[in-house]
PDB file of N, CA and C in Angstrom:
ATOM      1  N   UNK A   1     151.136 -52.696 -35.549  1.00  0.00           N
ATOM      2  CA  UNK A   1     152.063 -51.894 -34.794  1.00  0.00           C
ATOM      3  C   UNK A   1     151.317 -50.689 -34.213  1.00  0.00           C
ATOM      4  N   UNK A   2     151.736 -50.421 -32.830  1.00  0.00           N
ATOM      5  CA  UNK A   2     151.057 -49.256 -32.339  1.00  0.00           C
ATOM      6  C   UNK A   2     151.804 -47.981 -32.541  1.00  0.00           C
ATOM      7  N   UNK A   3     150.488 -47.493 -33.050  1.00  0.00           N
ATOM      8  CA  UNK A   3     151.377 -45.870 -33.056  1.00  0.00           C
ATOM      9  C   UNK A   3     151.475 -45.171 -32.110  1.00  0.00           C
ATOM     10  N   UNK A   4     152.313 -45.018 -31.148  1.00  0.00           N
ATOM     11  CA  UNK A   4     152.113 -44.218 -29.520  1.00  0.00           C
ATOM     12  C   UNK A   4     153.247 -42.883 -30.097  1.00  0.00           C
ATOM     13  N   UNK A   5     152.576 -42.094 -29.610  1.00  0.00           N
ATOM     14  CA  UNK A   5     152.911 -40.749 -29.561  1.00  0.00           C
ATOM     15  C   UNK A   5     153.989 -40.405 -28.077  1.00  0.00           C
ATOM     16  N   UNK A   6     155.006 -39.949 -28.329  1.00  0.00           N
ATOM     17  CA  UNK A   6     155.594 -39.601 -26.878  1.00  0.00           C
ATOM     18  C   UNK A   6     155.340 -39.026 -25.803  1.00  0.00           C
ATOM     19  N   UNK A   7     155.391 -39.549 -24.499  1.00  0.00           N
ATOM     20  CA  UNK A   7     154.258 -38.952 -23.814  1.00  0.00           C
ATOM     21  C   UNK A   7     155.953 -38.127 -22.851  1.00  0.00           C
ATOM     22  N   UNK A   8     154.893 -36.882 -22.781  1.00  0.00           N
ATOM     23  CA  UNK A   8     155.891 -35.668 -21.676  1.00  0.00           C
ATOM     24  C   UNK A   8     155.454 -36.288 -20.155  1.00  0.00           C
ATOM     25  N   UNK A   9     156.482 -35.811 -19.325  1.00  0.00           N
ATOM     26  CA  UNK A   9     155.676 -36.087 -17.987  1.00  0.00           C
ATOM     27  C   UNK A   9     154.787 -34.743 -17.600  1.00  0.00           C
ATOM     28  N   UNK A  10     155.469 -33.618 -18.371  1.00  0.00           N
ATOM     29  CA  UNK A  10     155.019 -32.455 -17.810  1.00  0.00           C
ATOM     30  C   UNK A  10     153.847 -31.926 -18.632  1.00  0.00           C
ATOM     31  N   UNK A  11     153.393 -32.904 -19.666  1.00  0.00           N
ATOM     32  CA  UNK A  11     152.103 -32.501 -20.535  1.00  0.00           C
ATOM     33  C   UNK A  11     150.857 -32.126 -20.196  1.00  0.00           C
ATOM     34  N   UNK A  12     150.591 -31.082 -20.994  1.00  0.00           N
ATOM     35  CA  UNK A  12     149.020 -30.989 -20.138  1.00  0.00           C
ATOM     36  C   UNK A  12     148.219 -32.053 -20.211  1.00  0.00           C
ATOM     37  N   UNK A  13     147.266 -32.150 -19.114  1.00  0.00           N
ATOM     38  CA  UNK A  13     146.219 -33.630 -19.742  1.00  0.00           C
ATOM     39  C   UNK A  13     145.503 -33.385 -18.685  1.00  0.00           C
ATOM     40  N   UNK A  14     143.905 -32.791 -19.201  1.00  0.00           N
ATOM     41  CA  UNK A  14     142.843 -32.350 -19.536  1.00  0.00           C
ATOM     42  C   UNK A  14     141.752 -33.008 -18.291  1.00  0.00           C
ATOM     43  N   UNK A  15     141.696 -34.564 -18.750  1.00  0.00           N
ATOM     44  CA  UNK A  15     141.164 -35.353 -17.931  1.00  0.00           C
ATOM     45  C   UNK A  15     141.908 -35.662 -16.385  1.00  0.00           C
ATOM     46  N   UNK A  16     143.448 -35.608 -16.300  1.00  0.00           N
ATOM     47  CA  UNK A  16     143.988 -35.669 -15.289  1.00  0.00           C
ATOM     48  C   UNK A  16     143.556 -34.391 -14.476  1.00  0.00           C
ATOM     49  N   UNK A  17     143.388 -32.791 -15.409  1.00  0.00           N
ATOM     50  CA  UNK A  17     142.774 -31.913 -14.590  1.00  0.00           C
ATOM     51  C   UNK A  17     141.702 -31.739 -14.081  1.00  0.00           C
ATOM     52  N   UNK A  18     140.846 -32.228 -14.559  1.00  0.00           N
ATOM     53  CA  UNK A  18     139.854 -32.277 -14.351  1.00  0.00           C
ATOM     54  C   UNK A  18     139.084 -33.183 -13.428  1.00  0.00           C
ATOM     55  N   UNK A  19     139.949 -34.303 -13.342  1.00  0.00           N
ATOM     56  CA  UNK A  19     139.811 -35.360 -12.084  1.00  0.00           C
ATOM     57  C   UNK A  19     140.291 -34.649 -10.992  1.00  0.00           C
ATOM     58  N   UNK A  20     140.965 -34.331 -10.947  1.00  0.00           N
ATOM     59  CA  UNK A  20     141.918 -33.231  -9.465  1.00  0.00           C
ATOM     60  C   UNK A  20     140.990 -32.475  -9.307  1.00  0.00           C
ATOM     61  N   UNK A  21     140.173 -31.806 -10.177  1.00  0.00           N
ATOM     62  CA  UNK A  21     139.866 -31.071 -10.023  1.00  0.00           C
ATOM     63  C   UNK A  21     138.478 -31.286  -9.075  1.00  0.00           C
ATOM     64  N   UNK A  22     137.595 -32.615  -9.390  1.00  0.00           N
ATOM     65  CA  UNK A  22     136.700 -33.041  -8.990  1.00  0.00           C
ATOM     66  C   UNK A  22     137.118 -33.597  -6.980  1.00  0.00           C
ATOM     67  N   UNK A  23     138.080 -33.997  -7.268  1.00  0.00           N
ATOM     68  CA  UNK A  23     138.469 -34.672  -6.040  1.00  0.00           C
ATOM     69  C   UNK A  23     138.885 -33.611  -5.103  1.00  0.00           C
ATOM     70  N   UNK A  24     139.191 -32.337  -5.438  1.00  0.00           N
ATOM     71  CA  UNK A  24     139.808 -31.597  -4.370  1.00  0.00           C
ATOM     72  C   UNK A  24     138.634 -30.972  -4.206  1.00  0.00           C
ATOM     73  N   UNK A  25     137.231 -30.669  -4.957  1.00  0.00           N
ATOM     74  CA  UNK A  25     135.754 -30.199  -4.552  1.00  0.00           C
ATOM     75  C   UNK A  25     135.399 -31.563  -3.830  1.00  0.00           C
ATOM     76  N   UNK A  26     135.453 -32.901  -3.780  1.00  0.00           N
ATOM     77  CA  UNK A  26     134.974 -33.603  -2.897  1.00  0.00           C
ATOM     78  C   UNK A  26     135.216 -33.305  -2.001  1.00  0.00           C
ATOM     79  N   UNK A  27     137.033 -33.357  -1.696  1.00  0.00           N
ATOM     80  CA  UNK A  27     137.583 -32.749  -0.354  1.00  0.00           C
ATOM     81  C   UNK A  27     137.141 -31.713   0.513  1.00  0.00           C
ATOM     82  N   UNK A  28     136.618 -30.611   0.112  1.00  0.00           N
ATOM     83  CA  UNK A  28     136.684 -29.745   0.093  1.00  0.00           C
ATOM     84  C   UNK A  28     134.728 -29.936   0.718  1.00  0.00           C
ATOM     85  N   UNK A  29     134.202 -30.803   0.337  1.00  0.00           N
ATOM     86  CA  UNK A  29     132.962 -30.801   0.657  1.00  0.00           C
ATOM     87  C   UNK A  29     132.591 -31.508   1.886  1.00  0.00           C
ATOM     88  N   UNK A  30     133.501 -32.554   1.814  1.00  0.00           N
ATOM     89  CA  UNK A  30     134.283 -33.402   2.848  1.00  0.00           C
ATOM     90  C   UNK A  30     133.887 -32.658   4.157  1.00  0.00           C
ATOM     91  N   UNK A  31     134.816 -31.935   3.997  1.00  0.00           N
ATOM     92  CA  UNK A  31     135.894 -31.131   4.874  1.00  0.00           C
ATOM     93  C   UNK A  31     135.362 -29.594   5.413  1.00  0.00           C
ATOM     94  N   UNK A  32     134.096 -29.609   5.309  1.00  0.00           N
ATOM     95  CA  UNK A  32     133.383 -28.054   5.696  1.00  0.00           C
ATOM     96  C   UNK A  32     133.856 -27.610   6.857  1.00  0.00           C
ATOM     97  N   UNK A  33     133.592 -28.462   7.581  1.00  0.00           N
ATOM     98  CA  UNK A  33     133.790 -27.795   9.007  1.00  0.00           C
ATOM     99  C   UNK A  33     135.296 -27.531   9.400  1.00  0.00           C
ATOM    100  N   UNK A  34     136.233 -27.376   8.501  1.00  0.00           N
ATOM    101  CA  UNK A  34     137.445 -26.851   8.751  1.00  0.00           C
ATOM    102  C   UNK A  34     137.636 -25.617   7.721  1.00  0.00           C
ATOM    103  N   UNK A  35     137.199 -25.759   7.068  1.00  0.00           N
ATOM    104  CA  UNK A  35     136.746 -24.247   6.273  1.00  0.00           C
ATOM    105  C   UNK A  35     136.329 -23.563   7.325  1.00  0.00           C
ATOM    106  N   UNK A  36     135.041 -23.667   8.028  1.00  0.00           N
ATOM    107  CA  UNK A  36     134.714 -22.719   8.667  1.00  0.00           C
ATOM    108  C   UNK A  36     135.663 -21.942   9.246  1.00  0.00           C
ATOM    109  N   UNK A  37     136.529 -23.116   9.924  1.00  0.00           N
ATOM    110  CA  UNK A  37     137.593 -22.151  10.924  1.00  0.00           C
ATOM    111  C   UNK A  37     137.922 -21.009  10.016  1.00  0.00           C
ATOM    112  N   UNK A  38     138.209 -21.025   9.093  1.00  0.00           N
ATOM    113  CA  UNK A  38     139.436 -19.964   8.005  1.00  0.00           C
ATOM    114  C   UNK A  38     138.129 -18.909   7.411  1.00  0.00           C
ATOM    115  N   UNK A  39     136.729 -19.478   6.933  1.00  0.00           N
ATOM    116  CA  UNK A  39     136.497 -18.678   6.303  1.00  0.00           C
ATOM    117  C   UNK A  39     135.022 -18.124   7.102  1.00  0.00           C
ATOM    118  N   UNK A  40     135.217 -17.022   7.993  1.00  0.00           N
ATOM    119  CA  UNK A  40     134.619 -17.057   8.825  1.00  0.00           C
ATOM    120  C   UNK A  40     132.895 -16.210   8.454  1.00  0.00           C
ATOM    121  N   UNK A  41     133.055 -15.681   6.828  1.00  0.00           N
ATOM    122  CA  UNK A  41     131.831 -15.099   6.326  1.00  0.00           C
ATOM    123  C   UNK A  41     131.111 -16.169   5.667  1.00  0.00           C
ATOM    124  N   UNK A  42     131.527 -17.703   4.897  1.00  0.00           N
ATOM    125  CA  UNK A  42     131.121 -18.632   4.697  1.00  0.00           C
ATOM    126  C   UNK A  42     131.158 -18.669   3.101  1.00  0.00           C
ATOM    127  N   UNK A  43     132.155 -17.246   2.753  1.00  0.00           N
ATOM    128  CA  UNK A  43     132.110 -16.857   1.174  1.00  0.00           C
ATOM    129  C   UNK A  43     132.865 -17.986   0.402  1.00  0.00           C
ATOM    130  N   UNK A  44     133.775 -19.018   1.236  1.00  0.00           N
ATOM    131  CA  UNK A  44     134.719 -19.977   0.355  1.00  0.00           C
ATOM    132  C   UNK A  44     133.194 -21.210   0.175  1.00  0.00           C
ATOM    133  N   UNK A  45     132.653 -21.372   1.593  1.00  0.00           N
ATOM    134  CA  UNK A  45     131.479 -22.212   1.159  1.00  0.00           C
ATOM    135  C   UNK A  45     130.846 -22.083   0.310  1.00  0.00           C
ATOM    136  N   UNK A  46     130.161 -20.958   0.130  1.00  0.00           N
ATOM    137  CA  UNK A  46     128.971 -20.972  -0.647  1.00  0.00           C
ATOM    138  C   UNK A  46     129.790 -21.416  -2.089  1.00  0.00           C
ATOM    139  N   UNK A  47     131.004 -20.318  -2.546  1.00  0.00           N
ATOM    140  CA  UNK A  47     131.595 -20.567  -3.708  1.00  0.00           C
ATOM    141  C   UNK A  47     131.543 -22.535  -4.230  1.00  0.00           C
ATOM    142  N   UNK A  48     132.260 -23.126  -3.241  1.00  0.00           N
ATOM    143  CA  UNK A  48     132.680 -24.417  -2.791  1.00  0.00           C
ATOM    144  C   UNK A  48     130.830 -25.313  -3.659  1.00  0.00           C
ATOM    145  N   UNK A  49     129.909 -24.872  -3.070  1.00  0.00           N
ATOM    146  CA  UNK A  49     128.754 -25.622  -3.212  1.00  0.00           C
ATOM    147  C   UNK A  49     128.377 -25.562  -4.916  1.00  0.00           C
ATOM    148  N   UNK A  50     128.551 -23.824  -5.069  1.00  0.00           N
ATOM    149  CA  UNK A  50     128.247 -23.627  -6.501  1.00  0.00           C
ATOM    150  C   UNK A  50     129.367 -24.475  -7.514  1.00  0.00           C
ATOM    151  N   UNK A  51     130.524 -24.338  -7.319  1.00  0.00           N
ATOM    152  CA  UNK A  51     131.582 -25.037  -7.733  1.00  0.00           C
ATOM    153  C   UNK A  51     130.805 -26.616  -8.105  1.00  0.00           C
ATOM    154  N   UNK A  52     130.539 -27.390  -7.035  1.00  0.00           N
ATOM    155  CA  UNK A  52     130.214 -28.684  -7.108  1.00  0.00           C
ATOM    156  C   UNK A  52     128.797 -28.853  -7.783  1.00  0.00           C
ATOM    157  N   UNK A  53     127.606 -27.775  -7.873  1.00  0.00           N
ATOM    158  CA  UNK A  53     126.834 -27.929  -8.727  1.00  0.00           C
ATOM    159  C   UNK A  53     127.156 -28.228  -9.761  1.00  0.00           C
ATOM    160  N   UNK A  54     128.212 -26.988 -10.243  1.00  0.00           N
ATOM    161  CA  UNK A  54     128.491 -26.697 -11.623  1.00  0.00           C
ATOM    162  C   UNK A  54     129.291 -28.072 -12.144  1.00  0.00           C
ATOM    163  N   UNK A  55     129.589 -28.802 -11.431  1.00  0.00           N
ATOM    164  CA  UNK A  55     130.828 -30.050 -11.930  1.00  0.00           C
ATOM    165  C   UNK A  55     129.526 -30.814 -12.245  1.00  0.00           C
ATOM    166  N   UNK A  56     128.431 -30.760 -11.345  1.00  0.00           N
ATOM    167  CA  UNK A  56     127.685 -32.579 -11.572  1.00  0.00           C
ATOM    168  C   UNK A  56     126.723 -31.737 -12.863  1.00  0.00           C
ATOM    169  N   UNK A  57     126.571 -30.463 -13.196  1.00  0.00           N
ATOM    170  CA  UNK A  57     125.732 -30.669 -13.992  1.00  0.00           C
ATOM    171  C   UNK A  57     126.222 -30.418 -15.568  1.00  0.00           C
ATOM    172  N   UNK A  58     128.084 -30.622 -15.496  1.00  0.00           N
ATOM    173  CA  UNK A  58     128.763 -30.782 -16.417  1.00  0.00           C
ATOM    174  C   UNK A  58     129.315 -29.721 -16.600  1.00  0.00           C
ATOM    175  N   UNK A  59     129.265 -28.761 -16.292  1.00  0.00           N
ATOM    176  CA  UNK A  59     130.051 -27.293 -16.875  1.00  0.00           C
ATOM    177  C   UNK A  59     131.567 -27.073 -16.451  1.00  0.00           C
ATOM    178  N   UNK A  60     131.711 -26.193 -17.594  1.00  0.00           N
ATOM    179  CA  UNK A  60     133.643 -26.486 -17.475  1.00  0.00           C
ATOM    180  C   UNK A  60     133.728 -24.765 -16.434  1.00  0.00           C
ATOM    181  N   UNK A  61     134.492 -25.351 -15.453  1.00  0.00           N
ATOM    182  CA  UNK A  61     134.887 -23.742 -14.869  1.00  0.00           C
ATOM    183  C   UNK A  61     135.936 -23.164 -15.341  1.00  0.00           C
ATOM    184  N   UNK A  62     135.950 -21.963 -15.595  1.00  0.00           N
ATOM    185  CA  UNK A  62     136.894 -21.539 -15.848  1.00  0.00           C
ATOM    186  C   UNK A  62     138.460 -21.384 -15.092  1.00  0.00           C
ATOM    187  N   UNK A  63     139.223 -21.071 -16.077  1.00  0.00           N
ATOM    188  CA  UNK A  63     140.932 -20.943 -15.254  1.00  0.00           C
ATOM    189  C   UNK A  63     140.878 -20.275 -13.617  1.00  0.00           C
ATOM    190  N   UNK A  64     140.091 -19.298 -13.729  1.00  0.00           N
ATOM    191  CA  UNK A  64     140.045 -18.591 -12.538  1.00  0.00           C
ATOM    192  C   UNK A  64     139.156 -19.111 -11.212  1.00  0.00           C
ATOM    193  N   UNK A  65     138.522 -19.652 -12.265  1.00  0.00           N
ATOM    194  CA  UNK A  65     137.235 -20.648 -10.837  1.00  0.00           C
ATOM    195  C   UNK A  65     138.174 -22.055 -10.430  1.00  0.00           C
ATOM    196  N   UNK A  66     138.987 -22.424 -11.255  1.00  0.00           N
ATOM    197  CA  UNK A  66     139.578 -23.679 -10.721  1.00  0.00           C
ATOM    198  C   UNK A  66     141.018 -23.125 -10.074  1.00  0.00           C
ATOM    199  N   UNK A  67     141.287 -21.883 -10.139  1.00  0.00           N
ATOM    200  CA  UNK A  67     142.462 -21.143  -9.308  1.00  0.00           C
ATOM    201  C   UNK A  67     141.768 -20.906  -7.943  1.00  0.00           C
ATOM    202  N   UNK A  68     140.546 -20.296  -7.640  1.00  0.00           N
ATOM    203  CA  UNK A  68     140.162 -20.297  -6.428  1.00  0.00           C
ATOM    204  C   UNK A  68     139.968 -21.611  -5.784  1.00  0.00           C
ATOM    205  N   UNK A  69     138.750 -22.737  -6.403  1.00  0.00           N
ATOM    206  CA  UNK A  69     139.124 -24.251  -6.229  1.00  0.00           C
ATOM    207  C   UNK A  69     140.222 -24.515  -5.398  1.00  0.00           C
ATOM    208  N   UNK A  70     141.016 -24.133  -6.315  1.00  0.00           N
ATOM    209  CA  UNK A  70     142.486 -24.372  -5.402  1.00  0.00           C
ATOM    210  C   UNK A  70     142.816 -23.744  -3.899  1.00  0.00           C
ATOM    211  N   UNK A  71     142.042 -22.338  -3.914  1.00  0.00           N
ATOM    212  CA  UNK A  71     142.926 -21.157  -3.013  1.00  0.00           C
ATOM    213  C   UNK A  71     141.600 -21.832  -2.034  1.00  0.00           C
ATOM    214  N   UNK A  72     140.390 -22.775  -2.228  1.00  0.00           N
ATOM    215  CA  UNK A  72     139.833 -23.115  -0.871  1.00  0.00           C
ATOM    216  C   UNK A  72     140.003 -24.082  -0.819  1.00  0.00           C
ATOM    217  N   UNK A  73     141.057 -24.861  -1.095  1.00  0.00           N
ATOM    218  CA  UNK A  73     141.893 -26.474  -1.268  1.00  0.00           C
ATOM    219  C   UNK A  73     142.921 -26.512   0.049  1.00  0.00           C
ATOM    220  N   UNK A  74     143.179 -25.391  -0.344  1.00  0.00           N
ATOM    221  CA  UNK A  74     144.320 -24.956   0.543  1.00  0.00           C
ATOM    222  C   UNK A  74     143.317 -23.978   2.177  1.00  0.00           C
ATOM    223  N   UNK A  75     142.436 -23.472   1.895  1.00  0.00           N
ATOM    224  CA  UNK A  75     142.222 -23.048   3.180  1.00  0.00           C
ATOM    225  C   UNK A  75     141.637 -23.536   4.198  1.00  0.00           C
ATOM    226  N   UNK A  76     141.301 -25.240   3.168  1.00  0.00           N
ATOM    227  CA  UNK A  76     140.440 -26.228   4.277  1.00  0.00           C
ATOM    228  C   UNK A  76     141.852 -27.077   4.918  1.00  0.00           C
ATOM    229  N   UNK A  77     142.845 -26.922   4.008  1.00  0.00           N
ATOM    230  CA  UNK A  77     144.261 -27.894   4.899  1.00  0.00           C
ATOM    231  C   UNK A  77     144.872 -26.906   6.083  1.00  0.00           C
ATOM    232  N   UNK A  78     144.486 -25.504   6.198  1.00  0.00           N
ATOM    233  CA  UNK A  78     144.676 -24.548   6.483  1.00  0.00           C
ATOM    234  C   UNK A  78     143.887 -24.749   8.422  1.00  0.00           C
ATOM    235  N   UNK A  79     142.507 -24.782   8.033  1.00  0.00           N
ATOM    236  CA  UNK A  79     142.091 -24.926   8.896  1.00  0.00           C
ATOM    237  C   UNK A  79     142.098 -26.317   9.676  1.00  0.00           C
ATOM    238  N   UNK A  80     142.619 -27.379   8.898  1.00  0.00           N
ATOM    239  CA  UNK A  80     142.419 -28.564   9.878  1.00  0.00           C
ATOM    240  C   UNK A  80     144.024 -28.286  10.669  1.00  0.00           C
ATOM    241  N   UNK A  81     144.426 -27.268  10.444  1.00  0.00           N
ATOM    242  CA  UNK A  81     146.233 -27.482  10.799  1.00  0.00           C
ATOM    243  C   UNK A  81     147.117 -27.679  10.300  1.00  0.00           C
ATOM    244  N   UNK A  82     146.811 -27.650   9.356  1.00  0.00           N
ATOM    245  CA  UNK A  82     148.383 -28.073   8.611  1.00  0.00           C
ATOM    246  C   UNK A  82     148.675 -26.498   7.888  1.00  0.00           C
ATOM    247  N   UNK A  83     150.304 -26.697   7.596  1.00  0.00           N
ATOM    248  CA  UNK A  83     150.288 -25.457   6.726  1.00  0.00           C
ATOM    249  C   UNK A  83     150.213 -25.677   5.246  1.00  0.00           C
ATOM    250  N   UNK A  84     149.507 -25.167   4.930  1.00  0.00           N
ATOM    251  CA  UNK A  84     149.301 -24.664   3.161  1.00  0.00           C
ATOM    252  C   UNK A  84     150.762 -24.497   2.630  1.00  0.00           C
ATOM    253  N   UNK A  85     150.289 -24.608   1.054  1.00  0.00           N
ATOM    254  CA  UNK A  85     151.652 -24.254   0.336  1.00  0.00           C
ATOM    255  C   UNK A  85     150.690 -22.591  -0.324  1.00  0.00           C
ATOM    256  N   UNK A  86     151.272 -21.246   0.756  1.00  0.00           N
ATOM    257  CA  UNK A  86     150.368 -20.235   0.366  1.00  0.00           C
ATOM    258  C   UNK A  86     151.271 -19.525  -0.897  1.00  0.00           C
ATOM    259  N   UNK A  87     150.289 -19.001  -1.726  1.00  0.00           N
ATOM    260  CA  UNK A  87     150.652 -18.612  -2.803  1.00  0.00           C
ATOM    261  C   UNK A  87     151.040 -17.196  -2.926  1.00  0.00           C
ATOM    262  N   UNK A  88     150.632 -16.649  -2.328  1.00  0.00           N
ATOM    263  CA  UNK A  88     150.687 -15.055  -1.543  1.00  0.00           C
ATOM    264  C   UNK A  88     151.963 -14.704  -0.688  1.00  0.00           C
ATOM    265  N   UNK A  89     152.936 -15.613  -0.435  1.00  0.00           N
ATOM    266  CA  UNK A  89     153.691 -15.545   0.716  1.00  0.00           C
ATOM    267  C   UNK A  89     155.239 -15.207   0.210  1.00  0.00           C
ATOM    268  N   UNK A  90     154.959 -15.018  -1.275  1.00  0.00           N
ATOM    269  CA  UNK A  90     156.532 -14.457  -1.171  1.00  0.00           C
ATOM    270  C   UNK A  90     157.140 -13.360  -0.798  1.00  0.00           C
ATOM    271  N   UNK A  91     158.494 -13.135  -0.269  1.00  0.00           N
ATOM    272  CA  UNK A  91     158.664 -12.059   0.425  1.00  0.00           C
ATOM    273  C   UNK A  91     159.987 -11.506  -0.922  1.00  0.00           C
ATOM    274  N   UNK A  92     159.480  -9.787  -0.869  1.00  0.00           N
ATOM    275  CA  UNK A  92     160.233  -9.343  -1.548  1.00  0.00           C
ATOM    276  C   UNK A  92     161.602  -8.730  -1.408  1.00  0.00           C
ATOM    277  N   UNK A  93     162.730  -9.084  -2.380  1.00  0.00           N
ATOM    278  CA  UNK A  93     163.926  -9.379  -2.236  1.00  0.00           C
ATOM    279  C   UNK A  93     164.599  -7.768  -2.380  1.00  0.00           C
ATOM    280  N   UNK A  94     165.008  -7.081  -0.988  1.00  0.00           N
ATOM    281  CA  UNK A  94     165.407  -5.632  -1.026  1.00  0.00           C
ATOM    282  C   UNK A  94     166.995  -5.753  -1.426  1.00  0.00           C
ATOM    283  N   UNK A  95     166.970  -4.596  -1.908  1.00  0.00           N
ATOM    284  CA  UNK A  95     168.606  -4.119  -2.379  1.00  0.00           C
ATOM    285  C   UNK A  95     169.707  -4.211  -1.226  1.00  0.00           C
ATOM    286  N   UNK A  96     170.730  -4.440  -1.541  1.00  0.00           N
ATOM    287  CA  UNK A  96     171.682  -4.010  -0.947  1.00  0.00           C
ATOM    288  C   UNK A  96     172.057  -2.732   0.435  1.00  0.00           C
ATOM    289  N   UNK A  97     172.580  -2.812   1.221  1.00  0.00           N
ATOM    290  CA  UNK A  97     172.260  -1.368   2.044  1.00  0.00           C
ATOM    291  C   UNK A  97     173.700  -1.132   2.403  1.00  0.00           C
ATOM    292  N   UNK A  98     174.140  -0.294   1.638  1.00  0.00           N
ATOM    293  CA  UNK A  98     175.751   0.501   2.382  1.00  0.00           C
ATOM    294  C   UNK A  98     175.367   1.207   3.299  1.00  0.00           C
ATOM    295  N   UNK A  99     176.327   1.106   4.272  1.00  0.00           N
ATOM    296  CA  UNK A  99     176.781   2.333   5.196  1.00  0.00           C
ATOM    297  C   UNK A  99     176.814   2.921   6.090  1.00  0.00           C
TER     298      UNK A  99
END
């Protein structure tokens, strides 16, 4: 009998992050020349290259390096045209105004 453990849909899982994580630096390597458009000092590139060193020569990035990952995930969909889902864009909700 197998012992299976219940699986969440919303569970963390490690290897699923970490595959995303690899594939959106492919993308992303892919995809330079639409970066450029957006990042016009070349600071998401260079990050972008070190990023992909650091994957092939095994190192885990941290929360914050795979949050930017993300924030040049989004600025290469950015530059080919499409709109991003931007993370920065909420607008803040003012009070009431009598009178």
């Amino acid at each position: 009998m197998l012992d299976r453990r219940p699986s969440d849909r919303f569970e963390s899982d490690k290897r699923q992050a970490d595959a995303s994580l690899k594939a959106q630096v492919d993308f992303i390597m892919t995809n330079l020349s639409h970066l450029s458009k957006v990042d016009k000092q070349g600071r998401m590139r260079v990050a972008a290259c070190s990023f992909r060193d650091m994957l092939k020569r095994g190192d885990e990035l941290t929360p914050g390096q795979r949050n930017y990952v993300e924030s040049i995930y989004e600025a290469v969909w950015r530059g080919a045209s499409f709109q991003g889902a931007g993370v920065h864009h909420d607008k803040r909700k003012r009070g009431l105004k009598f009178g």
